[in-house]
PDB file of N, CA and C in Angstrom:
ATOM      1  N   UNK A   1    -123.238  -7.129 121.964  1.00  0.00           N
ATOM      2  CA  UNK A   1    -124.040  -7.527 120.821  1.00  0.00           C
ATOM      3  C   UNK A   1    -124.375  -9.014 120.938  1.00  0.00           C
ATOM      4  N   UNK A   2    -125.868  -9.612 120.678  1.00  0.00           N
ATOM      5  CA  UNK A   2    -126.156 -10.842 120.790  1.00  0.00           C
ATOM      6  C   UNK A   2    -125.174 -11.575 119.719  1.00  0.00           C
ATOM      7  N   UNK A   3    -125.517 -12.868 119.384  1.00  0.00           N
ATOM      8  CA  UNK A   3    -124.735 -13.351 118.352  1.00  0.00           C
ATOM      9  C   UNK A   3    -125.727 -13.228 117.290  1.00  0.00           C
ATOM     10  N   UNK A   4    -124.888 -12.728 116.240  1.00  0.00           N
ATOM     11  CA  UNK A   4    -126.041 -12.608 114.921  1.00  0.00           C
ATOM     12  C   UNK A   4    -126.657 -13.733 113.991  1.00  0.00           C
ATOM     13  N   UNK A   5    -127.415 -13.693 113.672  1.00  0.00           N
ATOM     14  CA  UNK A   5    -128.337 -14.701 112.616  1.00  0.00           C
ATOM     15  C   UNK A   5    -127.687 -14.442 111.383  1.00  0.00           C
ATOM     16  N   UNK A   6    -127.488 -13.149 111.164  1.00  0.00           N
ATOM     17  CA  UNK A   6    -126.751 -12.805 109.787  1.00  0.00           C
ATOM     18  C   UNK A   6    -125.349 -12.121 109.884  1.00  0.00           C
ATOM     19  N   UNK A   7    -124.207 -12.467 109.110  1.00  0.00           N
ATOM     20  CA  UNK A   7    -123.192 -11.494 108.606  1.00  0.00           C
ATOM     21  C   UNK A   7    -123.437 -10.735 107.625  1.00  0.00           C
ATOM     22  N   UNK A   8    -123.402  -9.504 107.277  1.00  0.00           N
ATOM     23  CA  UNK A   8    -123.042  -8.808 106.092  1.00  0.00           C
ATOM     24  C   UNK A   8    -121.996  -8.728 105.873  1.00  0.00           C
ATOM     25  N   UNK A   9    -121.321  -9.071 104.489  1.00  0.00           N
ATOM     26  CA  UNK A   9    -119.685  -8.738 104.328  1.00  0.00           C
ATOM     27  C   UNK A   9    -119.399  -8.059 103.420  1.00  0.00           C
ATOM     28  N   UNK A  10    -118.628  -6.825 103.117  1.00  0.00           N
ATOM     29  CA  UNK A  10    -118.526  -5.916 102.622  1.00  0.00           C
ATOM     30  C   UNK A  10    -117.308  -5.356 102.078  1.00  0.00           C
ATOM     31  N   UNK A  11    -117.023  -5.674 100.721  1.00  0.00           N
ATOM     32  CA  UNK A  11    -115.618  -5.943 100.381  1.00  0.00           C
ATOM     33  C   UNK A  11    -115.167  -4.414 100.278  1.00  0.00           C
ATOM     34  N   UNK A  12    -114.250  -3.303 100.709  1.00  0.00           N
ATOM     35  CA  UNK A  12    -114.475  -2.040 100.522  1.00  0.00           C
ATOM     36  C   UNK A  12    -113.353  -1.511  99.559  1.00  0.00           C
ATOM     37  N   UNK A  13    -113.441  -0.808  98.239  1.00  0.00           N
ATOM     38  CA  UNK A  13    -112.059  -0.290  97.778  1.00  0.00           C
ATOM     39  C   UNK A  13    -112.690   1.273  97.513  1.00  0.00           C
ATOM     40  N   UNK A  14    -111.980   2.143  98.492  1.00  0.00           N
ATOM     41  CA  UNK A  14    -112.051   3.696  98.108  1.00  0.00           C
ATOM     42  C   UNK A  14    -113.566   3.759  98.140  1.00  0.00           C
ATOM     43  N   UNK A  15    -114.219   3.408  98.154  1.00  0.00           N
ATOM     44  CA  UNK A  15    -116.234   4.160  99.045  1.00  0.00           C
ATOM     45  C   UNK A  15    -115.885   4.870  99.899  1.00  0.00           C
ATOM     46  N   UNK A  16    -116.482   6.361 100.202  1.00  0.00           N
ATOM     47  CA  UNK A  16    -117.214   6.372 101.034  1.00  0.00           C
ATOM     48  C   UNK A  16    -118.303   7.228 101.233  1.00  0.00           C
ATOM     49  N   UNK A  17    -118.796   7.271 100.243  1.00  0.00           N
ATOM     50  CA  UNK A  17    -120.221   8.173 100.272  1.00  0.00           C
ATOM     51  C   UNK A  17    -121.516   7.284 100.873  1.00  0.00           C
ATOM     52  N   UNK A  18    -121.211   6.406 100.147  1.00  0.00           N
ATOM     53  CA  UNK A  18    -122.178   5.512 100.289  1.00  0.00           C
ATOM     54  C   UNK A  18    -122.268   4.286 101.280  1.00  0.00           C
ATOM     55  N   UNK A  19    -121.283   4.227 102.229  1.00  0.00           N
ATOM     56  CA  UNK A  19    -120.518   3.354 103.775  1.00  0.00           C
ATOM     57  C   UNK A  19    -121.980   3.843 104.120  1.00  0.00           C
ATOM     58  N   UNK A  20    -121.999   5.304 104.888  1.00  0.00           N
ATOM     59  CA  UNK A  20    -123.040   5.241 106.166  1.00  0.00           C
ATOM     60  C   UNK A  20    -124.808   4.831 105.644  1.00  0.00           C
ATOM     61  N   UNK A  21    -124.754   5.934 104.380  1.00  0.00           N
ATOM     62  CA  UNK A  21    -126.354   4.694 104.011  1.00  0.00           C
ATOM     63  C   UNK A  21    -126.444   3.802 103.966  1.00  0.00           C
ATOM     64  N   UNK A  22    -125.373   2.569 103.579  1.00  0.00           N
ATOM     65  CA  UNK A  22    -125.413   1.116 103.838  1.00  0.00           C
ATOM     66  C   UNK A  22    -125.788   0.672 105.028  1.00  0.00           C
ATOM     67  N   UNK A  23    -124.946   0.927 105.804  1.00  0.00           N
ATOM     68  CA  UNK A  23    -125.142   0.889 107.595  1.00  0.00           C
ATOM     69  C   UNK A  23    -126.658   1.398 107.573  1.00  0.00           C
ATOM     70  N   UNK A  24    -127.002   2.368 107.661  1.00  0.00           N
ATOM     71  CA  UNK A  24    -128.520   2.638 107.815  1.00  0.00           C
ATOM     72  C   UNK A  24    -129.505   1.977 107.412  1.00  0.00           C
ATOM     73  N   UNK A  25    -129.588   1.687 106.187  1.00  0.00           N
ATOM     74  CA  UNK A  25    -130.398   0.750 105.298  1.00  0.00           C
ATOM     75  C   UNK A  25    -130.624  -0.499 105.837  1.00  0.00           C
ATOM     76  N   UNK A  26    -129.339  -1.340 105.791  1.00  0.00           N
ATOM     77  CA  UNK A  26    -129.341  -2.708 106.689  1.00  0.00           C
ATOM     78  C   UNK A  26    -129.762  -2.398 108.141  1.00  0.00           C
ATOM     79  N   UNK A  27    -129.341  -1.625 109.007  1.00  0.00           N
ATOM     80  CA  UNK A  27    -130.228  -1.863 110.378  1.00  0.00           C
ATOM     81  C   UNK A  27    -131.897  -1.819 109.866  1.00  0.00           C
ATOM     82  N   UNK A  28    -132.410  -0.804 109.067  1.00  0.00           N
ATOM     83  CA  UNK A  28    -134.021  -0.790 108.657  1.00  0.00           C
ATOM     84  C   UNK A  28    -134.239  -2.153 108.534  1.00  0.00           C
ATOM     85  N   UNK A  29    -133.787  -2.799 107.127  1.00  0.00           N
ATOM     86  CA  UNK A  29    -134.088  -3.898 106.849  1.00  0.00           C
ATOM     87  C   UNK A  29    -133.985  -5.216 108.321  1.00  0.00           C
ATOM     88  N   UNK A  30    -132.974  -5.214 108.477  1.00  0.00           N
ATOM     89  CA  UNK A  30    -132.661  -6.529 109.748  1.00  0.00           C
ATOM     90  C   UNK A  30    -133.859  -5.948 111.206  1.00  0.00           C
ATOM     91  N   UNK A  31    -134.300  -4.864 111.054  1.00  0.00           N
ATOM     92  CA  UNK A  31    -135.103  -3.990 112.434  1.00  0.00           C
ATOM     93  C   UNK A  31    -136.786  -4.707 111.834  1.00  0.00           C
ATOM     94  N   UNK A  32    -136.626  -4.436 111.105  1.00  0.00           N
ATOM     95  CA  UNK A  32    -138.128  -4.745 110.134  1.00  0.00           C
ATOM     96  C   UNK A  32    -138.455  -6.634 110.133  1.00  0.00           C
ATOM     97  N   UNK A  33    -137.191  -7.163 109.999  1.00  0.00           N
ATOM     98  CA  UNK A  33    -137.079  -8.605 109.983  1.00  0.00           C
ATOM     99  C   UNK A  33    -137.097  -9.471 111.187  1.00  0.00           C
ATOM    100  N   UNK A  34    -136.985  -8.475 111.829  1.00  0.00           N
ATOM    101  CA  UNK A  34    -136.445  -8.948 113.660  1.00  0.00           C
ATOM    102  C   UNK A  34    -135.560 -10.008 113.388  1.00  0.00           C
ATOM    103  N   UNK A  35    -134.133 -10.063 113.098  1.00  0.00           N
ATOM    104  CA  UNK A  35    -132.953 -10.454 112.950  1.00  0.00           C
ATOM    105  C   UNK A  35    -132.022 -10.212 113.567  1.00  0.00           C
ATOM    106  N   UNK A  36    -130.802 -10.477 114.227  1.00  0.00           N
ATOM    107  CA  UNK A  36    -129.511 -10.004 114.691  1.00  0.00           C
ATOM    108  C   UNK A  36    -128.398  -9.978 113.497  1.00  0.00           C
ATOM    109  N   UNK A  37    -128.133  -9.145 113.649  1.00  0.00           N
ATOM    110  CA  UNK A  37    -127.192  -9.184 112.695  1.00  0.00           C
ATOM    111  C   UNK A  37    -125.797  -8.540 112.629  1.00  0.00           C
ATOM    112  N   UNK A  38    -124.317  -8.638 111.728  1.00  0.00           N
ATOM    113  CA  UNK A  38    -123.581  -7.788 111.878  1.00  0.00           C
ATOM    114  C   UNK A  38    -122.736  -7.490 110.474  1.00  0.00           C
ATOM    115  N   UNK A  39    -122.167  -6.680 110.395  1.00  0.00           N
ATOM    116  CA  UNK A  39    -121.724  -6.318 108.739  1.00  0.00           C
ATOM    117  C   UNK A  39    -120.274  -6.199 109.520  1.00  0.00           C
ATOM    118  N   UNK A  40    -119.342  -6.898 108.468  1.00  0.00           N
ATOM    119  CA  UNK A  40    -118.199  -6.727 108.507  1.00  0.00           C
ATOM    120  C   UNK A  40    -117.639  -5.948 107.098  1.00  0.00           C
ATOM    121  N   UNK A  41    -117.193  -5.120 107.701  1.00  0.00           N
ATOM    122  CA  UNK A  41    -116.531  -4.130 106.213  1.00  0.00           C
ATOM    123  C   UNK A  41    -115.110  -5.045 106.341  1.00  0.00           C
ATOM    124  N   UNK A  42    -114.372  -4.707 104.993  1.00  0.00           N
ATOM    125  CA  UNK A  42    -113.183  -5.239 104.743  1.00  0.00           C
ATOM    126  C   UNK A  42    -112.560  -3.949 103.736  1.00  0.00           C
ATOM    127  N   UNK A  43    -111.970  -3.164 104.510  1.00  0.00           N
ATOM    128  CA  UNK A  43    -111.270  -2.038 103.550  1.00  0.00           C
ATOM    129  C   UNK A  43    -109.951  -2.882 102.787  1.00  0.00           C
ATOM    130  N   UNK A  44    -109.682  -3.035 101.114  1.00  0.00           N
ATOM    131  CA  UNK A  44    -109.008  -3.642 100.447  1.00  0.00           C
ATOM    132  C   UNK A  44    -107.594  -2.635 100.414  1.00  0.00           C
ATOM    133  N   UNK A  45    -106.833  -2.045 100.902  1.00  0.00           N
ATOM    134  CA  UNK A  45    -106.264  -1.157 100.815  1.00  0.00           C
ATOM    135  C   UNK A  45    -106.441   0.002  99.950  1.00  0.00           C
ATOM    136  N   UNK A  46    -107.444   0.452 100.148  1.00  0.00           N
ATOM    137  CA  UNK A  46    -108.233   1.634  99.332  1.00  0.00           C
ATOM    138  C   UNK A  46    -107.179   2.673  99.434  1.00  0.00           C
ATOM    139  N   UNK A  47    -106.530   3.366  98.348  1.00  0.00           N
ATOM    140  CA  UNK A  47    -105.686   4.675  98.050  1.00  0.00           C
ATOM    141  C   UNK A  47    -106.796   5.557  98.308  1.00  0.00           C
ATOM    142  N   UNK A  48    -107.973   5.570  98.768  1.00  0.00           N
ATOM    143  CA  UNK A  48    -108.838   7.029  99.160  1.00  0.00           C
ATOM    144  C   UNK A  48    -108.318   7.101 100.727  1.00  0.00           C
ATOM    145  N   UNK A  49    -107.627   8.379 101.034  1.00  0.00           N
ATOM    146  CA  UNK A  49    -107.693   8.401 102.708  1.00  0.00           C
ATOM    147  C   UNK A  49    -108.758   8.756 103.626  1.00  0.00           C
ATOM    148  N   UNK A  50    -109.818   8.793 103.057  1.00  0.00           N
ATOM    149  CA  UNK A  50    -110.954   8.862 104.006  1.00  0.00           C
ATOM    150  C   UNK A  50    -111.657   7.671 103.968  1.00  0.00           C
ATOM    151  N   UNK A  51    -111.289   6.445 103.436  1.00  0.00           N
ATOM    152  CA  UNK A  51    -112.422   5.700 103.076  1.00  0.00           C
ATOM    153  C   UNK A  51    -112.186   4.756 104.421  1.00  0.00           C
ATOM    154  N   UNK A  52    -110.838   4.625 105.260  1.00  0.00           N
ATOM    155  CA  UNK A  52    -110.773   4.139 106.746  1.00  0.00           C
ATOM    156  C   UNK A  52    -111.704   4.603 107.807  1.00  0.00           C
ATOM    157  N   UNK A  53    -110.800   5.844 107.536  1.00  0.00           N
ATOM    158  CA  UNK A  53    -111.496   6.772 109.172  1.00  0.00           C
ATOM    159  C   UNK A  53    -113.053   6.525 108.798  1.00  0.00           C
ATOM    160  N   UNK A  54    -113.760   6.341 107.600  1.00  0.00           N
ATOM    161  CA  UNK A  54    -115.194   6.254 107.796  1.00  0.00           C
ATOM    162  C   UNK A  54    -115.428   5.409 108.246  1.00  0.00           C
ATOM    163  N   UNK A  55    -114.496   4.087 107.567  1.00  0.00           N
ATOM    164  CA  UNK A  55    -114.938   2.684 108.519  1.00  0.00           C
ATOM    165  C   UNK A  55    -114.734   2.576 109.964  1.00  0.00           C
ATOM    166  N   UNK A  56    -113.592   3.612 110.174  1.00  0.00           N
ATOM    167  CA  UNK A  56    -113.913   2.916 111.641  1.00  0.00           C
ATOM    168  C   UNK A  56    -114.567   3.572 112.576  1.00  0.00           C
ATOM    169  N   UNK A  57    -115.109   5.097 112.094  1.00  0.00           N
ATOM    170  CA  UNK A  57    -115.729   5.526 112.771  1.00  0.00           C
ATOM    171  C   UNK A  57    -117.484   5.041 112.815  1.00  0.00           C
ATOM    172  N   UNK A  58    -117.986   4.120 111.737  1.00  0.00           N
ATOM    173  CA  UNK A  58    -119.027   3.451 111.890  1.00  0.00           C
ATOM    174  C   UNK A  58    -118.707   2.235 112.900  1.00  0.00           C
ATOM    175  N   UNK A  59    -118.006   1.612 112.688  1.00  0.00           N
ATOM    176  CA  UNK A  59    -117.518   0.297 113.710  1.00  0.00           C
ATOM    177  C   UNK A  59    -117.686   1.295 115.144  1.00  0.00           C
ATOM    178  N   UNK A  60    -116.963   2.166 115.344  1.00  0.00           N
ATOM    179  CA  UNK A  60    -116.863   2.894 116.711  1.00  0.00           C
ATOM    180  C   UNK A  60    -118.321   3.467 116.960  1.00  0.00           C
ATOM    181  N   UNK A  61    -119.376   3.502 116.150  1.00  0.00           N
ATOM    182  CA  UNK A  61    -120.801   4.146 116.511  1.00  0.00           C
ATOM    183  C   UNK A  61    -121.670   2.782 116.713  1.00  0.00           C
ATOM    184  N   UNK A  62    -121.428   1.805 115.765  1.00  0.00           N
ATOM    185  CA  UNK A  62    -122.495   0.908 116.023  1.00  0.00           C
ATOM    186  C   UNK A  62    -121.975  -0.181 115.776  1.00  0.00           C
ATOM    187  N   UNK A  63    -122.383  -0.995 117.251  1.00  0.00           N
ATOM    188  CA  UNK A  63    -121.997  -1.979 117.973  1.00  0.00           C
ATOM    189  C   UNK A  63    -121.585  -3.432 116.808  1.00  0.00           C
ATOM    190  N   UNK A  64    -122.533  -3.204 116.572  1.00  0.00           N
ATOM    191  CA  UNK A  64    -122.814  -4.744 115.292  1.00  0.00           C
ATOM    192  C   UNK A  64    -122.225  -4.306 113.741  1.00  0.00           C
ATOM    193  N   UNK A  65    -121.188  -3.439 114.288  1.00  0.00           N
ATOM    194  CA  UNK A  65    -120.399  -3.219 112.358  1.00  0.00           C
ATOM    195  C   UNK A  65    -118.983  -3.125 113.258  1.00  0.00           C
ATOM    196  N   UNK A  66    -118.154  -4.461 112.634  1.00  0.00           N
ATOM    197  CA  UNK A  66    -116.763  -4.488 111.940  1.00  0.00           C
ATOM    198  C   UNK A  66    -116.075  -3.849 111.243  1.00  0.00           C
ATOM    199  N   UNK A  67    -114.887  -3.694 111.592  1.00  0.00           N
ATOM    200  CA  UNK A  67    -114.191  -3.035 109.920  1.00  0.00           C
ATOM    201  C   UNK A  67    -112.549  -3.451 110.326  1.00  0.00           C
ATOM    202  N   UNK A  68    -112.204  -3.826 108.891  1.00  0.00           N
ATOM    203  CA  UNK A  68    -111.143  -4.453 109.223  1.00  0.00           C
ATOM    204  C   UNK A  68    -110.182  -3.955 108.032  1.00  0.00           C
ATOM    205  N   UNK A  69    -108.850  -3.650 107.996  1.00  0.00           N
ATOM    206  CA  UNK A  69    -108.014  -3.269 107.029  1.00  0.00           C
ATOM    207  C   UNK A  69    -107.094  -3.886 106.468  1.00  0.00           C
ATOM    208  N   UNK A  70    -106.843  -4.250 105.298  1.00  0.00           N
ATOM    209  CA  UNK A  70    -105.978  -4.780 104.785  1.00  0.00           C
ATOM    210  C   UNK A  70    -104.478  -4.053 104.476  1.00  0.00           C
ATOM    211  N   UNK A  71    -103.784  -4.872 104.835  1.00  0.00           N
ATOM    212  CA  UNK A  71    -101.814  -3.565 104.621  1.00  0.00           C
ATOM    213  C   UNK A  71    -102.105  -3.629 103.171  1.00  0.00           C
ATOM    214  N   UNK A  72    -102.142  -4.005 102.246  1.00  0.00           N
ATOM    215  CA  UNK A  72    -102.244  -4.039 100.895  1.00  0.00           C
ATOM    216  C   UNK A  72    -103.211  -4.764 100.074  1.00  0.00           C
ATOM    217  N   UNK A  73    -103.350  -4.454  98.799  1.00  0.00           N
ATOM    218  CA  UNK A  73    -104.443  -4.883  98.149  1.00  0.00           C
ATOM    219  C   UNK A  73    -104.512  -6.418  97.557  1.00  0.00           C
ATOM    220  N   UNK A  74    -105.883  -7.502  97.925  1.00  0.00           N
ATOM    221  CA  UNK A  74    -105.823  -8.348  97.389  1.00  0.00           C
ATOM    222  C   UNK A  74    -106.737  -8.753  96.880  1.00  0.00           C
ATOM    223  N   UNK A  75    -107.490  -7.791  96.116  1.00  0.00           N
ATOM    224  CA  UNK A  75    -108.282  -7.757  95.545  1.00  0.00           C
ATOM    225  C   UNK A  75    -109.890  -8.241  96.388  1.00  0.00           C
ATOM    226  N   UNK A  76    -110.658  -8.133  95.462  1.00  0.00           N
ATOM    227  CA  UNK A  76    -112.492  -8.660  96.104  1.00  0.00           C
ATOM    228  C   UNK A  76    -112.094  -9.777  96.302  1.00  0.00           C
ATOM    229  N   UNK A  77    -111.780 -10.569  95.719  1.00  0.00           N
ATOM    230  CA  UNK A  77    -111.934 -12.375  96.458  1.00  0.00           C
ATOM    231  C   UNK A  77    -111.269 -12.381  97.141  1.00  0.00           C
ATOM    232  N   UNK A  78    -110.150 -11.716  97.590  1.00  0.00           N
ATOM    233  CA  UNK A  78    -109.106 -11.394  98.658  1.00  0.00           C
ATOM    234  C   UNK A  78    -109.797 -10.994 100.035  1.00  0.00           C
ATOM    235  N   UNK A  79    -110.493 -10.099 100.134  1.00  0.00           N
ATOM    236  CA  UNK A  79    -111.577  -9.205 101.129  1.00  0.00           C
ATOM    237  C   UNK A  79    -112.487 -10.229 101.340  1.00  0.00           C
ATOM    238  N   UNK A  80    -113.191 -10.441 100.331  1.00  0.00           N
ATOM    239  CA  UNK A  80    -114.205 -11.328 100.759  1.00  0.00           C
ATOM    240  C   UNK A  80    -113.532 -12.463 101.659  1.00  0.00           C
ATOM    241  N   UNK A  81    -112.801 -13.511 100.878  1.00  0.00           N
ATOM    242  CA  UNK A  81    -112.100 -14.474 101.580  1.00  0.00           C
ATOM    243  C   UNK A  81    -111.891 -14.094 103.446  1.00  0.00           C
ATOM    244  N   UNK A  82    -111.552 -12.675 103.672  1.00  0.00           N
ATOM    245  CA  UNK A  82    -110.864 -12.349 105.246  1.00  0.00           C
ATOM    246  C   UNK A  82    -112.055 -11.919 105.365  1.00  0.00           C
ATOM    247  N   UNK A  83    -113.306 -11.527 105.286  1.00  0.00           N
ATOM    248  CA  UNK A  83    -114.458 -11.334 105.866  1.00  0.00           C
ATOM    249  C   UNK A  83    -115.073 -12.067 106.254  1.00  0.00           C
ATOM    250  N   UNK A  84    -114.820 -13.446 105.247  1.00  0.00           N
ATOM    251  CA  UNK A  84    -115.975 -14.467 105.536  1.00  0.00           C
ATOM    252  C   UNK A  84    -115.034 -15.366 106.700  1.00  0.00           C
ATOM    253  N   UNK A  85    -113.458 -15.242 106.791  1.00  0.00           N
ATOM    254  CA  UNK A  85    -112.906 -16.114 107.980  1.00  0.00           C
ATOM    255  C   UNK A  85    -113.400 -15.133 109.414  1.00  0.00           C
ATOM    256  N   UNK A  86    -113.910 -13.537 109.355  1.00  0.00           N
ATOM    257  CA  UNK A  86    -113.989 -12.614 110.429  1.00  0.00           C
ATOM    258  C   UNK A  86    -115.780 -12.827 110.885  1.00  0.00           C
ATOM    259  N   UNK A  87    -116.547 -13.899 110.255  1.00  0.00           N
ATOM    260  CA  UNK A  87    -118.065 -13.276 109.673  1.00  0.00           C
ATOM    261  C   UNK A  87    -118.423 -14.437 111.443  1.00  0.00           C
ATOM    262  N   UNK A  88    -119.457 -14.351 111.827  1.00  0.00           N
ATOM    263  CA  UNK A  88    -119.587 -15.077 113.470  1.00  0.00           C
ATOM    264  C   UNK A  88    -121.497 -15.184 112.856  1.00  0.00           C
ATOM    265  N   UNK A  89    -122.258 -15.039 111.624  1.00  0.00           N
ATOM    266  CA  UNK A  89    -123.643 -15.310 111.745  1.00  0.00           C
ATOM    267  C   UNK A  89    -123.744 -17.032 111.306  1.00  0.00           C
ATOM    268  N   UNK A  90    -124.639 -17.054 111.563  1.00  0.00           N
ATOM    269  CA  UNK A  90    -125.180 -18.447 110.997  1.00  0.00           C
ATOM    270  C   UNK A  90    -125.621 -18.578 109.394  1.00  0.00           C
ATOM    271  N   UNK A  91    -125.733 -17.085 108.982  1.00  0.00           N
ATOM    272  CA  UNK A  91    -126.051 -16.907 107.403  1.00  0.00           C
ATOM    273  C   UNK A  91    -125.223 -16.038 106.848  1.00  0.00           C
ATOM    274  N   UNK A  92    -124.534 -15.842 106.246  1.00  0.00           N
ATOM    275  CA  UNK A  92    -123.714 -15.224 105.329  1.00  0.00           C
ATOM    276  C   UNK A  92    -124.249 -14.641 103.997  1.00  0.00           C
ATOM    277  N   UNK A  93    -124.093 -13.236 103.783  1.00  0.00           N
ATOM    278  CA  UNK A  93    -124.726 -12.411 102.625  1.00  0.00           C
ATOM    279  C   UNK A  93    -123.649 -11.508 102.485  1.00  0.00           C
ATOM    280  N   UNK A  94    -123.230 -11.445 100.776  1.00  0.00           N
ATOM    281  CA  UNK A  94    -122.266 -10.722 100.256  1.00  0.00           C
ATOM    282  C   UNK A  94    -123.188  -9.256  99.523  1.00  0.00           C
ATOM    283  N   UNK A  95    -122.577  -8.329  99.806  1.00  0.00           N
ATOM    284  CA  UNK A  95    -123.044  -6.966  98.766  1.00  0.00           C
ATOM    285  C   UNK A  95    -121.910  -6.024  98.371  1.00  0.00           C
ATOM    286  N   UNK A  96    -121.953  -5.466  97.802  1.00  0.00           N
ATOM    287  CA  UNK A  96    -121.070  -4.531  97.471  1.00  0.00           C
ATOM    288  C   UNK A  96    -121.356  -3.276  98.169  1.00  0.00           C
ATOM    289  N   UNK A  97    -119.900  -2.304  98.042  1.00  0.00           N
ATOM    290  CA  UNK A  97    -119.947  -1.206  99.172  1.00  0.00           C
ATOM    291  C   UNK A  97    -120.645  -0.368  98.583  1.00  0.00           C
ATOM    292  N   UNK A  98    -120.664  -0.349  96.986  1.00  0.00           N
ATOM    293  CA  UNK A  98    -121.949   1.006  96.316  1.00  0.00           C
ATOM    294  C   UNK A  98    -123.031   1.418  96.351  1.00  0.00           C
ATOM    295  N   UNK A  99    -123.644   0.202  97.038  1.00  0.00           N
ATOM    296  CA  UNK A  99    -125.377   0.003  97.150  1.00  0.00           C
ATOM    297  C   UNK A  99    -125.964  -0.242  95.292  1.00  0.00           C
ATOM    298  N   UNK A 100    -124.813  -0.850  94.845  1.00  0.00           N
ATOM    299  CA  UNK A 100    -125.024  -1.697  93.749  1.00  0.00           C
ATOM    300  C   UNK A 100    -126.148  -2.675  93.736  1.00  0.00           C
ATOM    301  N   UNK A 101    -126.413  -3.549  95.076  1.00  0.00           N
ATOM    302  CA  UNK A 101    -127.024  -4.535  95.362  1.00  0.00           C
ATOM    303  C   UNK A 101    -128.220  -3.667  96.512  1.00  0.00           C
ATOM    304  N   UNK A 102    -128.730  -3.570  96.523  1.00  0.00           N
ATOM    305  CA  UNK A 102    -130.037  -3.169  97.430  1.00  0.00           C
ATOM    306  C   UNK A 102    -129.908  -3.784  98.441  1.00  0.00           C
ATOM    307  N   UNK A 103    -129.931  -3.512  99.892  1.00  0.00           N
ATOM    308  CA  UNK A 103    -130.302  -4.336 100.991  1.00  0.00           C
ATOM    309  C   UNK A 103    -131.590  -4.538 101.318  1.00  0.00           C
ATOM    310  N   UNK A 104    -132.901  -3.868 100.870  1.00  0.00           N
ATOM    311  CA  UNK A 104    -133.851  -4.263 100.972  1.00  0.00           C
ATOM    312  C   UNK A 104    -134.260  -5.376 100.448  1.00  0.00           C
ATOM    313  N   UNK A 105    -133.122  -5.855  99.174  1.00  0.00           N
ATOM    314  CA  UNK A 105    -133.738  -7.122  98.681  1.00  0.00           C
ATOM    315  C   UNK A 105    -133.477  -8.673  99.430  1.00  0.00           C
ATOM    316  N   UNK A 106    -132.645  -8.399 100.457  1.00  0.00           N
ATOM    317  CA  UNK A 106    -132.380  -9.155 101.131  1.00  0.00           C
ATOM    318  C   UNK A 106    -133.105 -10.070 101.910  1.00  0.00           C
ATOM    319  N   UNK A 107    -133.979 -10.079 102.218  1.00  0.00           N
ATOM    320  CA  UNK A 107    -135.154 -10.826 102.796  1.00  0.00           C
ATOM    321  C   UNK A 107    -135.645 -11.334 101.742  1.00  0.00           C
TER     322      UNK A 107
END
């Protein structure tokens, strides 16, 4: 993976319906922008047991997504905080894992 222009950071507690449309959405958007980019998920110790294996099976499909786990919970400013020390873009953009925040609005 080149080095990215952008991080996405992605604070995660128990999602995962909505993990792989995120991933999808943001490559459209950053593909459309001609950008490099990479999203770092941050699973907060989510009590859902699927909400890992999704993360890491997106990290394991596409190159430019992170995912990283926390042993226990420290809350969103907690996640965020270890995303943004894991984040390698020159621009930094926070969203939530619900698609609360639109990635199209990102540009």
């Amino acid at each position: 993976m080149q080095n990215p222009i952008y991080s996405v950071v992605i604070p995660v507690y128990n999602s995962t319906q909505s993990l792989g449309e995120l991933v999808s959405r943001l490559e459209r958007v950053f593909s459309e922008v001609g950008a490099a980019h990479e999203v770092v998920f941050v699973d907060d110790a989510s009590p859902n047991p699927d909400t890992w294996p999704i993360l890491k099976s997106l990290a394991q499909q596409n190159s430019h997504v992170r995912s990283i786990r926390l042993m226990r919970n420290f809350g969103k400013a907690g996640a965020v905080l270890c995303a943004l020390r894991e984040a390698s873009g020159q621009w930094i953009i926070t969203i939530d894992d619900d698609l609360q925040h639109a990635p199209e609005d990102i540009p």
